[in-house]
N, C-alpha and C. Protein backbone atom coordinates (compact mmCIF):
# COMPACT_ATOMS: atom_id res chain seq x y z
N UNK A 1 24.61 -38.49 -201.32
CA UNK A 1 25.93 -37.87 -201.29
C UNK A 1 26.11 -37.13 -199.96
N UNK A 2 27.23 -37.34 -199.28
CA UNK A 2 27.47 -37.03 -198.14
C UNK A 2 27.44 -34.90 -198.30
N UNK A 3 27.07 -34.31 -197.31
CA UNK A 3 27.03 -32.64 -197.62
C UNK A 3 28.64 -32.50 -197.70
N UNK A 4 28.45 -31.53 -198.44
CA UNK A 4 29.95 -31.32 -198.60
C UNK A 4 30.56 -30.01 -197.79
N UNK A 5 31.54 -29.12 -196.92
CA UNK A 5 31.81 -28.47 -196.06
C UNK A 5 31.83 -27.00 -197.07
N UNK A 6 31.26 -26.00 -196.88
CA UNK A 6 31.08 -24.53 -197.15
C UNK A 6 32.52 -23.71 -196.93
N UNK A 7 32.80 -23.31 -197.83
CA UNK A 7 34.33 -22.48 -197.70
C UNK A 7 33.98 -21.58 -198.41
N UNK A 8 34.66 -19.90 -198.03
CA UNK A 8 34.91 -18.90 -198.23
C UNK A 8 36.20 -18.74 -198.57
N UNK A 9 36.82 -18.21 -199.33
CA UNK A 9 38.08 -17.98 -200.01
C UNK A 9 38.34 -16.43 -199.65
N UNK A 10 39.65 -16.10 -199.04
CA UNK A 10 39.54 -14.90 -198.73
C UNK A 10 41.29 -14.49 -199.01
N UNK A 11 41.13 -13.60 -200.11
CA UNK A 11 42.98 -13.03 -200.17
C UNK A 11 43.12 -11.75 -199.87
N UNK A 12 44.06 -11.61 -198.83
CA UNK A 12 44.22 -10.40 -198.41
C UNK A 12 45.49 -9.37 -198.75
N UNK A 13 45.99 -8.65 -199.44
CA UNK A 13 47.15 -8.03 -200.31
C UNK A 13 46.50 -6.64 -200.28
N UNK A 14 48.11 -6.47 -201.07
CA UNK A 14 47.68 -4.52 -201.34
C UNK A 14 47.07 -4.68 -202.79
N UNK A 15 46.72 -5.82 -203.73
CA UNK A 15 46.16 -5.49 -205.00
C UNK A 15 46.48 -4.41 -205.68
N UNK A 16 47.79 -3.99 -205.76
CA UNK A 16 48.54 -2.86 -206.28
C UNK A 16 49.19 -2.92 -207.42
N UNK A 17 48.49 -3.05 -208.54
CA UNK A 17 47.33 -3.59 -208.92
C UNK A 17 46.77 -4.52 -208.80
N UNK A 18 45.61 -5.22 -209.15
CA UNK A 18 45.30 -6.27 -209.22
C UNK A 18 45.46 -6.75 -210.52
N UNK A 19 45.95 -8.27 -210.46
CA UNK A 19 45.85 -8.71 -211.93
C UNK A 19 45.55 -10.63 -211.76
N UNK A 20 45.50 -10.49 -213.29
CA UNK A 20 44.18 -11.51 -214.04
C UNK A 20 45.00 -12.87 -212.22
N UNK A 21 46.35 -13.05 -212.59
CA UNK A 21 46.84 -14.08 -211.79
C UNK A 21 46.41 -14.18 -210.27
N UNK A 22 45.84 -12.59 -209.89
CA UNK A 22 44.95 -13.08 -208.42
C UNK A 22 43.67 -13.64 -208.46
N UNK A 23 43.08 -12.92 -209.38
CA UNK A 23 42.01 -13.71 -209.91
C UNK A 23 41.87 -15.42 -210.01
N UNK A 24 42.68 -15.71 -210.94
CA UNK A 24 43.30 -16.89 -211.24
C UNK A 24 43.53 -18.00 -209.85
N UNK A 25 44.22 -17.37 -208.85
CA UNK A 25 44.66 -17.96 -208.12
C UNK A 25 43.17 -18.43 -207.28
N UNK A 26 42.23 -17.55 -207.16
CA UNK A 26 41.09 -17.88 -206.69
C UNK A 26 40.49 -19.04 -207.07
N UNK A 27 40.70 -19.37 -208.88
CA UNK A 27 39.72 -20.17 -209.51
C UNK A 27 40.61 -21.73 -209.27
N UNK A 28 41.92 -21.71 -209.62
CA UNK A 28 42.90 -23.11 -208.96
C UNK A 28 42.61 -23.18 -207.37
N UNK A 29 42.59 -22.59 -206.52
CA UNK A 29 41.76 -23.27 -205.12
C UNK A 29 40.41 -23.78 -205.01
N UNK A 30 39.28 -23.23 -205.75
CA UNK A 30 37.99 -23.60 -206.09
C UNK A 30 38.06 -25.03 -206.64
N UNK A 31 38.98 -24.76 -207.45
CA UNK A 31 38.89 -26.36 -208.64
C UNK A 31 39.32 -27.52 -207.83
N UNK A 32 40.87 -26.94 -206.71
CA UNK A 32 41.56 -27.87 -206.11
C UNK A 32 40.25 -28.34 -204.85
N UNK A 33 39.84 -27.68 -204.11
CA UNK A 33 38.69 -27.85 -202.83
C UNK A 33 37.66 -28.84 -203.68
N UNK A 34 37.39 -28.41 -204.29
CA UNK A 34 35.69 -29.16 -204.81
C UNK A 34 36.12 -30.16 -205.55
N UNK A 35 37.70 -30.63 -205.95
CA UNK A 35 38.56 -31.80 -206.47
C UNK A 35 38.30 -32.46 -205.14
N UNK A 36 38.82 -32.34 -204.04
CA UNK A 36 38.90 -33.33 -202.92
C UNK A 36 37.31 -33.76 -202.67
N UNK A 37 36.54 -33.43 -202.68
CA UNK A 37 35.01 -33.60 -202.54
C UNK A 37 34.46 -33.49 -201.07
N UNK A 38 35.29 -32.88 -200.12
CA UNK A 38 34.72 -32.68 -199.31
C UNK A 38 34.58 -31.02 -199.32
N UNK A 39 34.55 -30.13 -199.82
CA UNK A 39 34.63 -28.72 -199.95
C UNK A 39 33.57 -28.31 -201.01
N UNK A 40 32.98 -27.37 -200.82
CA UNK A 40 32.29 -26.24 -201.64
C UNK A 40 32.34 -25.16 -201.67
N UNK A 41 33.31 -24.39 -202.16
CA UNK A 41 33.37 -23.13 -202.10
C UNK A 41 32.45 -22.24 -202.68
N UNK A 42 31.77 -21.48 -201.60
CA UNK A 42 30.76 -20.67 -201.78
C UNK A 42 30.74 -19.00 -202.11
N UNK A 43 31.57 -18.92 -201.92
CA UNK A 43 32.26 -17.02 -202.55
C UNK A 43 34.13 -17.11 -201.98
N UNK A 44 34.28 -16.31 -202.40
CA UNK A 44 35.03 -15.56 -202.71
C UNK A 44 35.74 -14.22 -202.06
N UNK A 45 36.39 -13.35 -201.39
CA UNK A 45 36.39 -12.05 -200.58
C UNK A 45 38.28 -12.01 -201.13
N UNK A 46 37.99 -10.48 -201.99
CA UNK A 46 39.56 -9.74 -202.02
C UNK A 46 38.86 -8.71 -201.13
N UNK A 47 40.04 -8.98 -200.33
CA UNK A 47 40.43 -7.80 -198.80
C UNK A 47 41.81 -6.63 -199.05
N UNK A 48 41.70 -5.89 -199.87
CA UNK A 48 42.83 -4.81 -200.11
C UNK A 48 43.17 -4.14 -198.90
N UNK A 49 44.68 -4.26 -198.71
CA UNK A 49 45.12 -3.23 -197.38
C UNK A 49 44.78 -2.12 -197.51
N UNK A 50 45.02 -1.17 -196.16
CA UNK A 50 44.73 -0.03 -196.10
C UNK A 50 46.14 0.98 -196.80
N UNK A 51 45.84 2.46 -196.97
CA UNK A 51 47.40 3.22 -197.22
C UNK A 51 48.27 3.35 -196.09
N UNK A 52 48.10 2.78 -194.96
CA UNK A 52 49.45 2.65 -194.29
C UNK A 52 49.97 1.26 -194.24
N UNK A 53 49.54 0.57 -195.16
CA UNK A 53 50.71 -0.46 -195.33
C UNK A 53 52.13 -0.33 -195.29
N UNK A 54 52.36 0.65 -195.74
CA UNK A 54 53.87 1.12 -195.83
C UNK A 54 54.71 0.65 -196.73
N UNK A 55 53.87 -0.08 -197.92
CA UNK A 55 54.88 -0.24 -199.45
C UNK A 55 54.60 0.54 -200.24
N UNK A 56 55.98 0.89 -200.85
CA UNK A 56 56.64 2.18 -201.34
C UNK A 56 55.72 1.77 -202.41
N UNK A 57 55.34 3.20 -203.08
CA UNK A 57 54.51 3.27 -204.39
C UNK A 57 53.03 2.82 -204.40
N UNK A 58 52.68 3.01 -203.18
CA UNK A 58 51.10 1.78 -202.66
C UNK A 58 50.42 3.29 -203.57
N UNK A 59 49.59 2.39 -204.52
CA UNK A 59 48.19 3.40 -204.81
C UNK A 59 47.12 3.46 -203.66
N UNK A 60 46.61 4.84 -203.91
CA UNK A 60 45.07 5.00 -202.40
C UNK A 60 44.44 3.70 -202.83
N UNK A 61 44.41 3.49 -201.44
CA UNK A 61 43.11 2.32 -201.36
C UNK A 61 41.85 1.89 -202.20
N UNK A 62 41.31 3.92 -202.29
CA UNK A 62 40.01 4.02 -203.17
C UNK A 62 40.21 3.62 -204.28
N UNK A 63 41.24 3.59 -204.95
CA UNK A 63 41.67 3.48 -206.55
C UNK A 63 41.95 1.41 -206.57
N UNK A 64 42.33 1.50 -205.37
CA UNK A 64 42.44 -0.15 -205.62
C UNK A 64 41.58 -1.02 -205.18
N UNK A 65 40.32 -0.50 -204.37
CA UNK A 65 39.07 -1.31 -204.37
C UNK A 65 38.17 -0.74 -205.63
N UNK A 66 38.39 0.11 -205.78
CA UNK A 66 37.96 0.57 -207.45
C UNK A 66 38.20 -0.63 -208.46
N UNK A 67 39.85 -0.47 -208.71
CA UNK A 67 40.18 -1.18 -209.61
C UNK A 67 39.99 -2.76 -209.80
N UNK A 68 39.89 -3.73 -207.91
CA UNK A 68 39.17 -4.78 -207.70
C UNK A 68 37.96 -5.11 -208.46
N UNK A 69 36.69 -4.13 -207.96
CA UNK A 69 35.60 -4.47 -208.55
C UNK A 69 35.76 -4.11 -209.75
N UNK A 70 35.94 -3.56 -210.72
CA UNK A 70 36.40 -3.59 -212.17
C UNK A 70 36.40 -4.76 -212.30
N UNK A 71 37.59 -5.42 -211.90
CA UNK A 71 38.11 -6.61 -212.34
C UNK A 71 37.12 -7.74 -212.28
N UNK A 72 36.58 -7.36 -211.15
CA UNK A 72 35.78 -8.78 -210.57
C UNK A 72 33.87 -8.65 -211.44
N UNK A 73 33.44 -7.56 -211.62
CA UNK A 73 32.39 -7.41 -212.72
C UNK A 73 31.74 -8.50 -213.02
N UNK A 74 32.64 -9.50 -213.70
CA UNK A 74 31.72 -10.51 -214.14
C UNK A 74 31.61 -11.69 -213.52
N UNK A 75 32.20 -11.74 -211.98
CA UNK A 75 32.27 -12.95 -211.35
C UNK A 75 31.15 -12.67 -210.52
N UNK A 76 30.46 -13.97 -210.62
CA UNK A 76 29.24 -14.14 -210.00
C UNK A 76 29.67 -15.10 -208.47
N UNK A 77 30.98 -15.44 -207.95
CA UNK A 77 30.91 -15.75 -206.69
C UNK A 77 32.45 -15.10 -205.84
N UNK A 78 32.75 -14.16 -206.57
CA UNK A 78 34.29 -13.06 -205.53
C UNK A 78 33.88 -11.84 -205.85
N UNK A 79 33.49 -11.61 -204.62
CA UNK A 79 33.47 -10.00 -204.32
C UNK A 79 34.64 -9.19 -203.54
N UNK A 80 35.03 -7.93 -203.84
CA UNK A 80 35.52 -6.61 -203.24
C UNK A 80 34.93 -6.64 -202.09
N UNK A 81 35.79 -6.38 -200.71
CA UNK A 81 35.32 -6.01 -199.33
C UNK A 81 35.88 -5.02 -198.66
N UNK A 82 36.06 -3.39 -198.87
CA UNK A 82 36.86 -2.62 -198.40
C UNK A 82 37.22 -2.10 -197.18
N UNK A 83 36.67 -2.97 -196.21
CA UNK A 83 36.87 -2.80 -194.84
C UNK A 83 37.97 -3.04 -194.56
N UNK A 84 39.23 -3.81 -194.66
CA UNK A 84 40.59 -3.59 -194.37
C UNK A 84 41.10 -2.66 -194.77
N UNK A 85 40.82 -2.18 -196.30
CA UNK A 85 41.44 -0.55 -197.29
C UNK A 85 40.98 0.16 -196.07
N UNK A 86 39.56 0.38 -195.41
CA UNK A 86 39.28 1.45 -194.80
C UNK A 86 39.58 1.51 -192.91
N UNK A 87 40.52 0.79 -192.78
CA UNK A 87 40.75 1.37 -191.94
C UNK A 87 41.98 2.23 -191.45
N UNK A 88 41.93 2.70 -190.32
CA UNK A 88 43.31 3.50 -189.82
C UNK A 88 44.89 3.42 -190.37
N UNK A 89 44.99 1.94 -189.71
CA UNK A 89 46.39 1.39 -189.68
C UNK A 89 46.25 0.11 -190.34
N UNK A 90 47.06 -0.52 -190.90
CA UNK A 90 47.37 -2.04 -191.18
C UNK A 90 46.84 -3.01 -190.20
N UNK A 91 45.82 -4.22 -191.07
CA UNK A 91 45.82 -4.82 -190.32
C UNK A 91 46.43 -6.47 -189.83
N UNK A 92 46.69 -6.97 -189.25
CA UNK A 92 47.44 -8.41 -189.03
C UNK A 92 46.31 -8.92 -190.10
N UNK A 93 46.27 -10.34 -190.69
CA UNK A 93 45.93 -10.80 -191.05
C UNK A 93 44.60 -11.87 -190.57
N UNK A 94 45.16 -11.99 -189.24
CA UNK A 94 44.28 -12.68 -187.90
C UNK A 94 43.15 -12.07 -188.26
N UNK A 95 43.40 -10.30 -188.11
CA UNK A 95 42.32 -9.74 -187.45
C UNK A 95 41.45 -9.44 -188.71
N UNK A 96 41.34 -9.79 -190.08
CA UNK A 96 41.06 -9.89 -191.06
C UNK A 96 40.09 -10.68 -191.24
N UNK A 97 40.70 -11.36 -190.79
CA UNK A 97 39.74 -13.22 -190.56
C UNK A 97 38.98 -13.11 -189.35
N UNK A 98 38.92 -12.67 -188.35
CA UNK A 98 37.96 -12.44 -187.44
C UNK A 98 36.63 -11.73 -187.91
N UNK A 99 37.39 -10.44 -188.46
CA UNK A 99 36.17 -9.63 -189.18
C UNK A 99 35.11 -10.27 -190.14
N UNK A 100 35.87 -11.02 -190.15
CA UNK A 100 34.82 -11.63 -191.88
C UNK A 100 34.19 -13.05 -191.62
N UNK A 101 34.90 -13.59 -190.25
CA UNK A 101 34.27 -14.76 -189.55
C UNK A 101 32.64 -14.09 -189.07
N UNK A 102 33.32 -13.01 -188.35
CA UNK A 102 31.98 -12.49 -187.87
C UNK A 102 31.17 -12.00 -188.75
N UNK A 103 31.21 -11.36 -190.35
CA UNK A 103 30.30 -11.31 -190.84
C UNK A 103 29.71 -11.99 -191.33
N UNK A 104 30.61 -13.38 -191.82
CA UNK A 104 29.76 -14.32 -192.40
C UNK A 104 28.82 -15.20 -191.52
N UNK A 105 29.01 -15.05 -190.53
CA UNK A 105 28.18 -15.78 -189.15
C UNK A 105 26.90 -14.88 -188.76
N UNK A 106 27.02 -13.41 -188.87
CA UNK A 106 26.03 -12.52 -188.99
C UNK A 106 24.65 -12.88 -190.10
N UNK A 107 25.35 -12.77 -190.90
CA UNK A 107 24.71 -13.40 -192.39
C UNK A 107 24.27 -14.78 -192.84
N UNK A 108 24.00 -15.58 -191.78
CA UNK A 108 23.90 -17.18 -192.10
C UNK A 108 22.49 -17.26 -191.24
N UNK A 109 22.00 -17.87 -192.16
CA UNK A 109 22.11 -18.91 -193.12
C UNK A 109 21.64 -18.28 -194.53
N UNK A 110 22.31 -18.24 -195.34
CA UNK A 110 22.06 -17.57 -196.26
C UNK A 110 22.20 -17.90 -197.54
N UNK A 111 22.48 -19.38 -198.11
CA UNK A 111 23.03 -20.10 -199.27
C UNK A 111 22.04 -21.64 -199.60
N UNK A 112 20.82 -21.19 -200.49
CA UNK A 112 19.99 -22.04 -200.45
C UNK A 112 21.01 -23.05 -201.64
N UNK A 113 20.79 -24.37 -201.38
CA UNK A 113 21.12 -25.52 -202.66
C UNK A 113 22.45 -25.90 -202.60
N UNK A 114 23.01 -25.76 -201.56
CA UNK A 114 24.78 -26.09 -201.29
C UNK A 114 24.11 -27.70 -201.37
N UNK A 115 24.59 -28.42 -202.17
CA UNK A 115 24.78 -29.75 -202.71
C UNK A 115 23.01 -30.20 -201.94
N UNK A 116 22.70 -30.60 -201.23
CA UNK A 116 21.07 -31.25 -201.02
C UNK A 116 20.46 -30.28 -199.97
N UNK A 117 19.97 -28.50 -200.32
CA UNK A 117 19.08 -28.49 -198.96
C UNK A 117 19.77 -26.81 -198.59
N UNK A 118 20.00 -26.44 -197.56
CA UNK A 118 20.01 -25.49 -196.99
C UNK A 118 21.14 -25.68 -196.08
N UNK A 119 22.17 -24.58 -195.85
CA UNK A 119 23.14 -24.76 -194.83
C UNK A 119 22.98 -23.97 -193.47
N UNK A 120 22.57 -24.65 -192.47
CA UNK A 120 22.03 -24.61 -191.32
C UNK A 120 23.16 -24.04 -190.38
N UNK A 121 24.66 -24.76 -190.37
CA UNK A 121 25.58 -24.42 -189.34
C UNK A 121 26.32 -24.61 -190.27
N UNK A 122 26.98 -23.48 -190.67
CA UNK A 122 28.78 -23.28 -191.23
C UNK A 122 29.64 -23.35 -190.16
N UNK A 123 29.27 -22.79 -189.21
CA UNK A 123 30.44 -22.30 -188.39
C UNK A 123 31.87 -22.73 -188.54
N UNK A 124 31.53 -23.89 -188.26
CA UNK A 124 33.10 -24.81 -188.66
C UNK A 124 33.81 -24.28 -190.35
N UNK A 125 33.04 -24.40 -190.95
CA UNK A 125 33.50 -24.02 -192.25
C UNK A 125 34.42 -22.97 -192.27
N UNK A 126 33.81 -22.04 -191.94
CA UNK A 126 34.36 -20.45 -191.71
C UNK A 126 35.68 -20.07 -190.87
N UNK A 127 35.56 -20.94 -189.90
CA UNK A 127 36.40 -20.30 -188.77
C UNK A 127 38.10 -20.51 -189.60
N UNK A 128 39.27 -20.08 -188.58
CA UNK A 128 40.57 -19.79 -189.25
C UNK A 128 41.00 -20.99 -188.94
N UNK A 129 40.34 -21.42 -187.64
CA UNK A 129 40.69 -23.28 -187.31
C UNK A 129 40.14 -23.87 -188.26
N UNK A 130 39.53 -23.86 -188.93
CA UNK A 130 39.21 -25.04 -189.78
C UNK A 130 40.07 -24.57 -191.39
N UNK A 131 40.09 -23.45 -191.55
CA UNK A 131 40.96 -23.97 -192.67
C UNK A 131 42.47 -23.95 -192.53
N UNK A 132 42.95 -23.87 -191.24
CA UNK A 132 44.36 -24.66 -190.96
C UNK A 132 43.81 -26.04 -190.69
N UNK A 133 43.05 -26.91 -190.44
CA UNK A 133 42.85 -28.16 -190.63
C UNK A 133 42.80 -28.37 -191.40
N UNK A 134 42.56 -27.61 -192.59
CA UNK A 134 42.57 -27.79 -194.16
C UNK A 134 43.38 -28.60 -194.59
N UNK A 135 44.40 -27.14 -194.41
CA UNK A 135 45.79 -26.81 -194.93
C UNK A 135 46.84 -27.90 -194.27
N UNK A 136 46.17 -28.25 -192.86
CA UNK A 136 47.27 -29.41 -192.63
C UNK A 136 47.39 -30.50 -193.11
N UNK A 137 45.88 -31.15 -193.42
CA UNK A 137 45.36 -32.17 -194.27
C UNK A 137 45.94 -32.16 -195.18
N UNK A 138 46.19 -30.89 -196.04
CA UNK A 138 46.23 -31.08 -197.50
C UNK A 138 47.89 -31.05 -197.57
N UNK A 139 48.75 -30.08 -196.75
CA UNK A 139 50.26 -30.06 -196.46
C UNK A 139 50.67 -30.11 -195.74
N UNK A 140 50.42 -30.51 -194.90
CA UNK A 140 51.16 -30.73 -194.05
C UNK A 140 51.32 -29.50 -192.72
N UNK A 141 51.96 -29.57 -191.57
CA UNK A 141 52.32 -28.69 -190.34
C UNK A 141 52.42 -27.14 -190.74
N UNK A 142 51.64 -26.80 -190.35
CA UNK A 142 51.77 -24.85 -190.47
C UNK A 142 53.09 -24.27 -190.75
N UNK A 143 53.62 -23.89 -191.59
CA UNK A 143 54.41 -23.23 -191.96
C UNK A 143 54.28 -21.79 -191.14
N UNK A 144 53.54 -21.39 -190.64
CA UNK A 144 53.71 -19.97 -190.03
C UNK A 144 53.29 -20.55 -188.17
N UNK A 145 53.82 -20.78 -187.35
CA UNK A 145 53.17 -21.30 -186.30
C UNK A 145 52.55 -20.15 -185.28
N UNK A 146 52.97 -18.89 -185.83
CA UNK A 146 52.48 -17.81 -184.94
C UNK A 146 51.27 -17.25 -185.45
N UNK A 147 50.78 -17.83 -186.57
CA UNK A 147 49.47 -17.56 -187.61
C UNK A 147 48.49 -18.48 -186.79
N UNK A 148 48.93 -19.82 -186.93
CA UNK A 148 48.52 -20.73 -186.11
C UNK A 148 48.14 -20.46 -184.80
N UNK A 149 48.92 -19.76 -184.08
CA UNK A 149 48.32 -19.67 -182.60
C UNK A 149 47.83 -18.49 -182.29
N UNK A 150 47.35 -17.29 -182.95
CA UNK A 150 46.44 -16.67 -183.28
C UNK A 150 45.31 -16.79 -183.73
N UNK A 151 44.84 -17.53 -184.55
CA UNK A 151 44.01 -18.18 -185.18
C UNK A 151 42.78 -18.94 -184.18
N UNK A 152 43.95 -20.38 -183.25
CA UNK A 152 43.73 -20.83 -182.61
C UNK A 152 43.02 -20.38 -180.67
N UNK A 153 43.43 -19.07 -181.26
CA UNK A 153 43.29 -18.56 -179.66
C UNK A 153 42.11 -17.94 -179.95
N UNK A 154 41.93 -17.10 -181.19
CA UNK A 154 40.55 -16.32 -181.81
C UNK A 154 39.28 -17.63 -182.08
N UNK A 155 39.72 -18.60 -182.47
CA UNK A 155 38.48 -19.57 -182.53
C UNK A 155 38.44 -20.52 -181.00
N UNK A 156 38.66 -20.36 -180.17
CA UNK A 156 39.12 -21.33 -178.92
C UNK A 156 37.31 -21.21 -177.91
């Protein structure tokens, strides 16, 4: 069987609250990726904004990476990551995905038994270019083209 490509799933929101349907939404991309058979999704990452998001009624951060891991308890592959909650100001979304490119690249190789063996080089997996190659594959032309060329300039 050909290896199949390592994906990280990463939603980034104010989780104000969080409920069962973000959750949810995690487990219909898992099912849909590892449906096409070239994908394996290997975790999972809710990224809660920080309190200067600036939507009205935002609960503190602390209470909503709180209330994340609550939720997430019994999932054995999506974890809580409160480094966007904790910082200063809001962050772009880009710069979200950089952060977490770089940690998961920090952290590799680190996932023994991904379909035959050991995963040696994700890189591609991870980066924001590859899952807009995904996404184009799967729908077509970027709907956001300024996401796109951010993305593209951070993985270049």
């Amino acid at each position: 069987m050909k290896s199949r490509i390592p994906v990280v799933l990463l939603a980034c929101g104010s989780f104000n609250p969080i409920t069962n349907m973000h959750l949810r939404l995690f487990e219909v991309a898992r099912d849909h990726l590892h449906q096409t058979g070239r994908y394996q999704v290997i975790g999972g990452i809710i990224s809660p904004v920080s309190d200067n998001y600036g939507k009205k009624d935002l609960v503190a951060a602390r209470h909503r990476v709180a209330m994340a891991r609550l939720a997430l308890q019994t999932s054995d592959w999506i974890q809580v990551d409160p480094w966007e909650s904790e910082q200063v100001q809001w962050m772009e979304t880009v710069k979200v995905l950089r952060h977490h490119h770089s940690e998961l690249l920090r952290s590799l190789p680190w996932k023994e038994g991904l379909d035959q063996g050991k995963v040696d080089s994700p890189g591609p997996a991870v980066t924001p270019n590859r899952v807009l190659e995904m996404l184009r594959t799967e729908t077509g032309p970027s709907p956001r083209p300024e996401l796109e060329t951010g993305c593209e300039w951070h993985c270049a």
